[in-house]
N, C-alpha and C. Protein backbone atom coordinates (compact mmCIF):
# COMPACT_ATOMS: atom_id res chain seq x y z
N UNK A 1 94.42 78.67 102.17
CA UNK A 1 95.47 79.22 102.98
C UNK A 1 95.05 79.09 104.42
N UNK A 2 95.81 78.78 105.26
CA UNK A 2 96.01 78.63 106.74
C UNK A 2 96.62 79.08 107.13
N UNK A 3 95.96 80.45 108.46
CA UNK A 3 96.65 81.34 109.43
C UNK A 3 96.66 80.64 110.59
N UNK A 4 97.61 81.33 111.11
CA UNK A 4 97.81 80.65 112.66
C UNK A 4 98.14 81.77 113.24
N UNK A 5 97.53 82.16 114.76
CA UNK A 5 97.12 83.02 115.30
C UNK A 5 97.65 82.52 116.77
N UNK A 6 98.33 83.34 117.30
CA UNK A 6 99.18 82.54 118.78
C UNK A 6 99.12 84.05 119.25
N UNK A 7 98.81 83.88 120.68
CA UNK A 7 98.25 84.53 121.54
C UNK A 7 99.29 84.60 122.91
N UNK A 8 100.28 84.95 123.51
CA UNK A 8 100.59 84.83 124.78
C UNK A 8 100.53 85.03 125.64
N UNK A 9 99.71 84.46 126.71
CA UNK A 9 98.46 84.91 128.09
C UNK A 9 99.71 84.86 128.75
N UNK A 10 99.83 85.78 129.59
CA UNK A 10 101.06 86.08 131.06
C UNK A 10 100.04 85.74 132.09
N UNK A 11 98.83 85.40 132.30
CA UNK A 11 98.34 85.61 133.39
C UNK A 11 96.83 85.07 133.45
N UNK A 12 96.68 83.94 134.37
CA UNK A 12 95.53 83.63 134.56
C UNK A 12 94.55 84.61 135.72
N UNK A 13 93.84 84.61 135.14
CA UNK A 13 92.10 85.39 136.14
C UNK A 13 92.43 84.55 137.64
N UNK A 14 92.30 85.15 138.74
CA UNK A 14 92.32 84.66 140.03
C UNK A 14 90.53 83.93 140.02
N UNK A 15 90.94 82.74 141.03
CA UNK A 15 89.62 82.18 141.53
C UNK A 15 88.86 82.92 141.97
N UNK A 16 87.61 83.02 141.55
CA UNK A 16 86.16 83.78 141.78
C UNK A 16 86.21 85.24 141.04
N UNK A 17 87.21 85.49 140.42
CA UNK A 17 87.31 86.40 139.37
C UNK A 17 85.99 86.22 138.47
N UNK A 18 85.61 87.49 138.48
CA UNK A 18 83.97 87.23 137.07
C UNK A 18 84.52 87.12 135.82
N UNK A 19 83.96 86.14 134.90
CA UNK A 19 84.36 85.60 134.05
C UNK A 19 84.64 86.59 133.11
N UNK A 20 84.31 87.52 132.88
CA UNK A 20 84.21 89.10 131.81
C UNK A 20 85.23 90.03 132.51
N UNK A 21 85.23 89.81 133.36
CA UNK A 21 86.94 90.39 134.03
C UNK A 21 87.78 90.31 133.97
N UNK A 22 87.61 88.90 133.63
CA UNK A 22 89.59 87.87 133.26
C UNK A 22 89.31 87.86 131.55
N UNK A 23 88.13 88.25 131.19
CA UNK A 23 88.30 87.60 129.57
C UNK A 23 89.44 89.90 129.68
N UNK A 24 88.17 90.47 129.99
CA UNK A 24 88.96 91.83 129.89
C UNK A 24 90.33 92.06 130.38
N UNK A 25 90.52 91.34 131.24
CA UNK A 25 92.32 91.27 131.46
C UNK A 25 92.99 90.96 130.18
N UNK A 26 92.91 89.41 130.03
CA UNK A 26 93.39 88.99 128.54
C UNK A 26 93.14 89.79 127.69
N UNK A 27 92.45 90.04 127.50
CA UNK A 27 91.95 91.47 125.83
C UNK A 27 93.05 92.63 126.36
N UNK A 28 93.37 92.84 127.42
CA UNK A 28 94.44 94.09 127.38
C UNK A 28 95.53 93.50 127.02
N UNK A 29 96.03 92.41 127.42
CA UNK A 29 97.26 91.69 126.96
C UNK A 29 97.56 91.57 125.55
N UNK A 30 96.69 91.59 125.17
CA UNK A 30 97.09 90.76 123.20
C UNK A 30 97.46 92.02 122.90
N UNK A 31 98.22 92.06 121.93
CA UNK A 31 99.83 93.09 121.46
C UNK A 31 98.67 93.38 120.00
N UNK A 32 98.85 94.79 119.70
CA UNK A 32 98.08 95.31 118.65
C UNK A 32 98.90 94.64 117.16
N UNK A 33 99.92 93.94 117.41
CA UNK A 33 100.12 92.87 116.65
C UNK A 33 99.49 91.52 115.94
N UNK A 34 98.94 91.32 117.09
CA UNK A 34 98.57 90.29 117.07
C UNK A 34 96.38 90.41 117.29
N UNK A 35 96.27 91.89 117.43
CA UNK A 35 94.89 92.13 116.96
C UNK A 35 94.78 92.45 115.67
N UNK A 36 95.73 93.05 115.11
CA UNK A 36 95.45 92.94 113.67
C UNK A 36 95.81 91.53 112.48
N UNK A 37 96.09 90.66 113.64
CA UNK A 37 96.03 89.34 113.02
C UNK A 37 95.00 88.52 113.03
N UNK A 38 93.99 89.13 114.08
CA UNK A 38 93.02 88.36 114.54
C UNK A 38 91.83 88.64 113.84
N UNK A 39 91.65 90.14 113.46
CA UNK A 39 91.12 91.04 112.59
C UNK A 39 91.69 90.51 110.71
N UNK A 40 92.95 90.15 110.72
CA UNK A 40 92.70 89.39 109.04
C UNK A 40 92.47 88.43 109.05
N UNK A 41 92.25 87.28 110.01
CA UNK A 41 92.11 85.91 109.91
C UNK A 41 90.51 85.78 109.78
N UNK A 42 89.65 86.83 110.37
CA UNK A 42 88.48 87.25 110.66
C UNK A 42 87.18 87.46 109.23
N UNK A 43 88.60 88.66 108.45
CA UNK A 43 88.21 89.18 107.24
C UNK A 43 88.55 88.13 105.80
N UNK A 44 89.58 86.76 106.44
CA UNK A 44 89.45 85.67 105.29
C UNK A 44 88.47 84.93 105.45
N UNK A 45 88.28 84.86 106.80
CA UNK A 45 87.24 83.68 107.01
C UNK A 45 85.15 84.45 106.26
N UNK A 46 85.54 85.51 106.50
CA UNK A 46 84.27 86.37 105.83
C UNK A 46 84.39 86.27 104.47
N UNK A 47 86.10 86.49 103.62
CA UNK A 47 85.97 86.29 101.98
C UNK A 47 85.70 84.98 101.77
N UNK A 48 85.74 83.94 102.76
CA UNK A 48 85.88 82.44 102.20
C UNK A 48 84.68 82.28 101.89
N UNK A 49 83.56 82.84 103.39
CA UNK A 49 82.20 82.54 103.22
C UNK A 49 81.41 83.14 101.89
N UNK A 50 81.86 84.77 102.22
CA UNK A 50 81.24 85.03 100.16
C UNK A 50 82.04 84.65 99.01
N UNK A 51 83.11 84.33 98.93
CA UNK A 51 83.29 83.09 97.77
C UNK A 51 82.47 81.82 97.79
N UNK A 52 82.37 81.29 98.65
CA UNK A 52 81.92 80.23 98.78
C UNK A 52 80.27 80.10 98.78
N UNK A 53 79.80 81.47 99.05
CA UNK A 53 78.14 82.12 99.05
C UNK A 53 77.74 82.02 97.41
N UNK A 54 79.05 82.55 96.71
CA UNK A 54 78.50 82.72 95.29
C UNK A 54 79.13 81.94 94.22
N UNK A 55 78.88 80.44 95.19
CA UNK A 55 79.67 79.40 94.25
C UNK A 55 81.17 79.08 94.00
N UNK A 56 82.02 79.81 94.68
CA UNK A 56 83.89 79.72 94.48
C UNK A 56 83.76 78.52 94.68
N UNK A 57 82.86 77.81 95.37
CA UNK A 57 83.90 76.29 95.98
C UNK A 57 83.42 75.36 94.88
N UNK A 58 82.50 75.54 94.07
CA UNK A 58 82.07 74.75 92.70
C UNK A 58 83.66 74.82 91.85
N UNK A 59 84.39 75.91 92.07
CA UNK A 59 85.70 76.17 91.01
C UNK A 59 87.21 75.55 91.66
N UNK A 60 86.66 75.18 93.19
CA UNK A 60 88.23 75.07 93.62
C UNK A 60 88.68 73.77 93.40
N UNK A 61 88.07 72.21 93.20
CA UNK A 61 88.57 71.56 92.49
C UNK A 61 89.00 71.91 91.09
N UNK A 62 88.85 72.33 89.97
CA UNK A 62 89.48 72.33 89.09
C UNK A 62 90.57 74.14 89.22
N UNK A 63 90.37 74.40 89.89
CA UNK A 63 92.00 75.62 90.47
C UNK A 63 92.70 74.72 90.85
N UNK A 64 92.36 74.11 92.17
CA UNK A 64 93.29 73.16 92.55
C UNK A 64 94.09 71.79 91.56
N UNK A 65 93.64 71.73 90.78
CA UNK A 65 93.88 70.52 89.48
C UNK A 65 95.35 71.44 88.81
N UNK A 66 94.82 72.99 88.59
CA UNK A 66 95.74 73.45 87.66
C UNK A 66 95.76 73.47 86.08
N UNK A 67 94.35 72.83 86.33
CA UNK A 67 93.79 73.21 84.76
C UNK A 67 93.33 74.30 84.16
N UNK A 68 93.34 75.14 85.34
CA UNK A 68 92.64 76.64 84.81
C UNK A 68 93.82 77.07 86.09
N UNK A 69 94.78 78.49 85.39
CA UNK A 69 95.33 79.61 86.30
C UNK A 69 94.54 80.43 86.09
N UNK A 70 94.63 81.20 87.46
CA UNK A 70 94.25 82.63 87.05
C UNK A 70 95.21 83.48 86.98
N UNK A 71 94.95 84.49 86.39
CA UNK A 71 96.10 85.41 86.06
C UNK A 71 95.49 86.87 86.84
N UNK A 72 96.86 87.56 87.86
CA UNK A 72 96.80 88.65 88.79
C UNK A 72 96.45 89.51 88.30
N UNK A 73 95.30 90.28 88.14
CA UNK A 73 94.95 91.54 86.84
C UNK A 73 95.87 92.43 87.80
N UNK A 74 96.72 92.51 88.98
CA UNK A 74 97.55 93.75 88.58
C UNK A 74 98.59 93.49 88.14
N UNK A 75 99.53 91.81 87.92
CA UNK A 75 100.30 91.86 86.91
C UNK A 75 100.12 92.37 85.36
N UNK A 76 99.04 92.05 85.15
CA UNK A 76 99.00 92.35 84.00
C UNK A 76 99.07 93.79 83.68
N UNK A 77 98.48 94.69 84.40
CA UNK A 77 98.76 96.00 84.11
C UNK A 77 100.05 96.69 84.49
N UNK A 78 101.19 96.24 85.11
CA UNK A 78 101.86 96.32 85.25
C UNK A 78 102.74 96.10 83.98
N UNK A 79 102.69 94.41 83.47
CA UNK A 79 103.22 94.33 82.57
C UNK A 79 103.21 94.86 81.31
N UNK A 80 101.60 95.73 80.90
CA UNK A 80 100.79 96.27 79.74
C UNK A 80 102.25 97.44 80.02
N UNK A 81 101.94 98.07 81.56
CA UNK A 81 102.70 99.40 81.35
C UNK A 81 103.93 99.81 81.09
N UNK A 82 104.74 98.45 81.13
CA UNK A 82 106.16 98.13 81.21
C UNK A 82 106.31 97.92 79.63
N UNK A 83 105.29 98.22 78.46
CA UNK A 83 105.55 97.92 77.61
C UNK A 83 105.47 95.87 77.03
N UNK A 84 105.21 95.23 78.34
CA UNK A 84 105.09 94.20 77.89
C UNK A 84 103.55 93.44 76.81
N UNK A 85 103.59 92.24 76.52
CA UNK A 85 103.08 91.57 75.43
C UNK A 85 102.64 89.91 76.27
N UNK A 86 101.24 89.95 76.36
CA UNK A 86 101.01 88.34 77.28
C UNK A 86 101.45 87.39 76.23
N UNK A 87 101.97 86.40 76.55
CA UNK A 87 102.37 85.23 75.40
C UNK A 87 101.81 83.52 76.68
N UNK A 88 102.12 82.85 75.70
CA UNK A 88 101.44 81.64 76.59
C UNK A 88 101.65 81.57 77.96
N UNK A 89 100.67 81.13 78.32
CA UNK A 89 100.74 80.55 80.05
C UNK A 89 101.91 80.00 80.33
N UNK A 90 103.02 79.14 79.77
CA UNK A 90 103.98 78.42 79.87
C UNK A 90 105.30 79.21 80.26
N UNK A 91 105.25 80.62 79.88
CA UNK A 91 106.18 81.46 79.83
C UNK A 91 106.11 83.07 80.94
N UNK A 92 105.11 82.83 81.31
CA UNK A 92 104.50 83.90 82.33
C UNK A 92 105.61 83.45 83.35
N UNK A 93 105.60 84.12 84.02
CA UNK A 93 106.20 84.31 85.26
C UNK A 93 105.55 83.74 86.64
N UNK A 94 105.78 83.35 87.28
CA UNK A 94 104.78 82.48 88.50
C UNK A 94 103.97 83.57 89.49
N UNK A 95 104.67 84.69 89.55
CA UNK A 95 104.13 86.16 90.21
C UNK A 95 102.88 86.66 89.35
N UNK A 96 103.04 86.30 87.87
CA UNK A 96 101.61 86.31 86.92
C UNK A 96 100.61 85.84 87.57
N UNK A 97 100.38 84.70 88.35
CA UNK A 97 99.38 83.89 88.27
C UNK A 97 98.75 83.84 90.02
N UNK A 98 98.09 84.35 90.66
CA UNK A 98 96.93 84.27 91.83
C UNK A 98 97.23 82.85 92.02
N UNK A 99 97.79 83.02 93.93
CA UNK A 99 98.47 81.83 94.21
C UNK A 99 96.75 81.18 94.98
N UNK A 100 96.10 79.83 95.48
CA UNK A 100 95.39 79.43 96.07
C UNK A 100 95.86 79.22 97.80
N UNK A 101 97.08 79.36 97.84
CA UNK A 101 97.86 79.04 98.98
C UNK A 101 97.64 80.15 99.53
């Protein structure tokens, strides 16, 4: 998955401005919108590294193939509680299955 993170600066640092002055200008500007975007793009790039620390990326060619789904363990409890019954992969629902995207 790929975030994209857009930022809109109103205002450049004046010449001879100290460089930690104009970065602190900009840091007041960014919209608490768009810090808590910066803050999840932050916290994927940290899950990518410990997936990827404890071997995920050995599995993402064959996820990516589609030879192996995974299935959302909170669909499934959902579906357990709804009274439902798992039946083949073929018939699950696409919300069943942990998207890679």
């Amino acid at each position: 998955a790929s975030a994209t993170l857009r930022i809109a600066l109103t205002a450049v640092p004046p010449m001879g401005c100290g460089a930690s002055s104009g970065v602190n200008k900009l840091e007041a500007r960014v919209s608490p919108e768009n810090r808590k975007k910066a803050a999840l793009l932050s916290s994927k790039k940290e899950e990518l590294a410990a997936w990827r620390s404890h071997g995920g990326g050995d599995l993402e060619l064959v996820l990516a193939s589609n030879a192996i789904a995974l299935i959302n363990a909170r669909w499934i409890v959902k579906h357990a509680e709804a009274g439902g019954v798992l039946t083949h992969r073929q018939a699950l629902p696409k919300e069943a299955f942990l998207s890679l995207a």
